[in-house]
Protein backbone atom coordinates (compact mmCIF):
# COMPACT_ATOMS: atom_id res chain seq x y z
CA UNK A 1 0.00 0.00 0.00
CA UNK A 2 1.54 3.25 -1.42
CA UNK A 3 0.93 5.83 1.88
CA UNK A 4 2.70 8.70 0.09
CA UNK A 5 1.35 12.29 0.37
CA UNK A 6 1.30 14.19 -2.76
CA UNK A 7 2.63 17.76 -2.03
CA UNK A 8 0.51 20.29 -1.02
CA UNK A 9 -0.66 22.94 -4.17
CA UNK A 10 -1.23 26.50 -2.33
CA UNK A 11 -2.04 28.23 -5.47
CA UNK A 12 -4.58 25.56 -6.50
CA UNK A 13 -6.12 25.56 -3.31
CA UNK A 14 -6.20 29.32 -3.20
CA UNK A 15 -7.74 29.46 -6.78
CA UNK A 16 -10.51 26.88 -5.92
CA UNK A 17 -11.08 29.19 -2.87
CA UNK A 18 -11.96 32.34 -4.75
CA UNK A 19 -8.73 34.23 -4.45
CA UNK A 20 -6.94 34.45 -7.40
CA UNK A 21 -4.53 37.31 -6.37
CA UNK A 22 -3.29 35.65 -3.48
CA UNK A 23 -2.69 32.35 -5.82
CA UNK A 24 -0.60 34.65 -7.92
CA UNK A 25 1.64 34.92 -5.41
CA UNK A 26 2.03 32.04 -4.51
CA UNK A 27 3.28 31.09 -7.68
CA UNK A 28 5.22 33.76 -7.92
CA UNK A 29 6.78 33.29 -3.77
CA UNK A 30 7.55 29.66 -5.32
CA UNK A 31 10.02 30.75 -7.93
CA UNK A 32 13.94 30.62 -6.76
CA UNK A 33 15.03 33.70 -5.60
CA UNK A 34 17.90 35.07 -4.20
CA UNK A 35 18.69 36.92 -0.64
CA UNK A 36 18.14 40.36 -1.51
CA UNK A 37 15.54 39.46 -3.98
CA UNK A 38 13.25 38.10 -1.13
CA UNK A 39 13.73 40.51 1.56
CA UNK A 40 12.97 43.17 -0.69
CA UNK A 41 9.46 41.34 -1.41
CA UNK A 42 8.77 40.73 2.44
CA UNK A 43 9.42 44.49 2.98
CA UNK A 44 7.49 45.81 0.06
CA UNK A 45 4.87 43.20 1.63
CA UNK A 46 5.21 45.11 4.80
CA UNK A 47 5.44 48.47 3.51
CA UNK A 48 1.87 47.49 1.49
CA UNK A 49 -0.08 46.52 4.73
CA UNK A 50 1.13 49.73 6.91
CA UNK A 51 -0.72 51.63 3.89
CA UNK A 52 -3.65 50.06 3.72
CA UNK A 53 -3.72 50.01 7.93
CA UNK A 54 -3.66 53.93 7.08
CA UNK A 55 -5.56 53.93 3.94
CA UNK A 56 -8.65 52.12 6.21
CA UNK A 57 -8.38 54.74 9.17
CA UNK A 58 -8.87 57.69 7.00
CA UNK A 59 -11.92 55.86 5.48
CA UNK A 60 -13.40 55.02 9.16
CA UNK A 61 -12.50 58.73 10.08
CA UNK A 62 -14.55 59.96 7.59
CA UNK A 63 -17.17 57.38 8.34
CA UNK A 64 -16.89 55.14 5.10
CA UNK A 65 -19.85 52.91 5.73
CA UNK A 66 -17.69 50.29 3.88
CA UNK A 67 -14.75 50.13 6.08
CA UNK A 68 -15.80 48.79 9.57
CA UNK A 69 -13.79 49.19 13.00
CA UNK A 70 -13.31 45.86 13.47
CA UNK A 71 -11.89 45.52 9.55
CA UNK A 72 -9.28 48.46 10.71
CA UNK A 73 -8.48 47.25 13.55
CA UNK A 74 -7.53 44.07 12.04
CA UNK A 75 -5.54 45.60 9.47
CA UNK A 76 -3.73 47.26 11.82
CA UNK A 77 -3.12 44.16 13.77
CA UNK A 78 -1.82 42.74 10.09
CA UNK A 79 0.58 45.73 9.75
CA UNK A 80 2.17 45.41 13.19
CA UNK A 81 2.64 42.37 13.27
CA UNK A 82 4.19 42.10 10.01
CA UNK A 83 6.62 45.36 10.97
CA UNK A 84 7.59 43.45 13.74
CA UNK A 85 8.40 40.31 12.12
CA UNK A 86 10.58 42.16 9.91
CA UNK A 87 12.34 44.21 12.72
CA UNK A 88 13.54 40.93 14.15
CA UNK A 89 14.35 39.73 11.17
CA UNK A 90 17.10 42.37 10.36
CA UNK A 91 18.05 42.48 14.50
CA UNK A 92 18.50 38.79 13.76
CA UNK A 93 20.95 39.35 10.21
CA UNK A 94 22.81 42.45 12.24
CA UNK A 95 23.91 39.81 15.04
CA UNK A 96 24.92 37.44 12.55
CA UNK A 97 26.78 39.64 10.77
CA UNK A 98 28.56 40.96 13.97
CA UNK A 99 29.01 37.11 15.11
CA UNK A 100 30.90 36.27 11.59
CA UNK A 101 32.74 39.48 11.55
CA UNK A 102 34.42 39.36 15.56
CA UNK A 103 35.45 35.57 14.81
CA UNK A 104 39.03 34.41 14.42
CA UNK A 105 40.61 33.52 11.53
């Protein structure tokens, strides 16, 4: 009996699912890329949800019935959380850096 688990297709899943711009990047996320190449997409990722965080308060300030408080508040969650992921992230690459530089050769 062959018990093998055929791997798992995100962007399938998240095209049956109705969302066909988060299956895009999926696709796109799965393509080799280098160092610079993917921090610069996690920031720009970042960067993205801090505006739209904004972008929804100034629509609840001016009493958008479309945007709700609890949608903002999420958002803002979403952007935090994200900006702090990142933060460690580069604390994380400046102590590395620092370890590889101080060692003996």
């Amino acid at each position: 009996m062959d018990m093998r688990l055929s791997p798992f297709d995100f962007a399938q899943a998240a095209t049956r699912a109705g969302m066909p711009q988060v299956a895009q990047r999926v696709k796109e996320s799965m393509r080799p890329a280098g160092l610079q190449q993917s921090f610069s997409e996690a920031l720009r990722s970042v960067s993205e949800a801090q505006n739209q965080a904004v972008q929804m308060q100034r629509e609840l300030q001016l009493e958008n019935p479309r945007v709700s408080l609890e949608q903002t508040m999420v958002a803002m969650q979403k952007a935090q959380i994200g900006f702090q992921a990142a933060l460690t992230v580069r604390n994380r690459m400046v102590q590395a850096y620092s370890d590889i530089m101080n060692m003996q050769v």
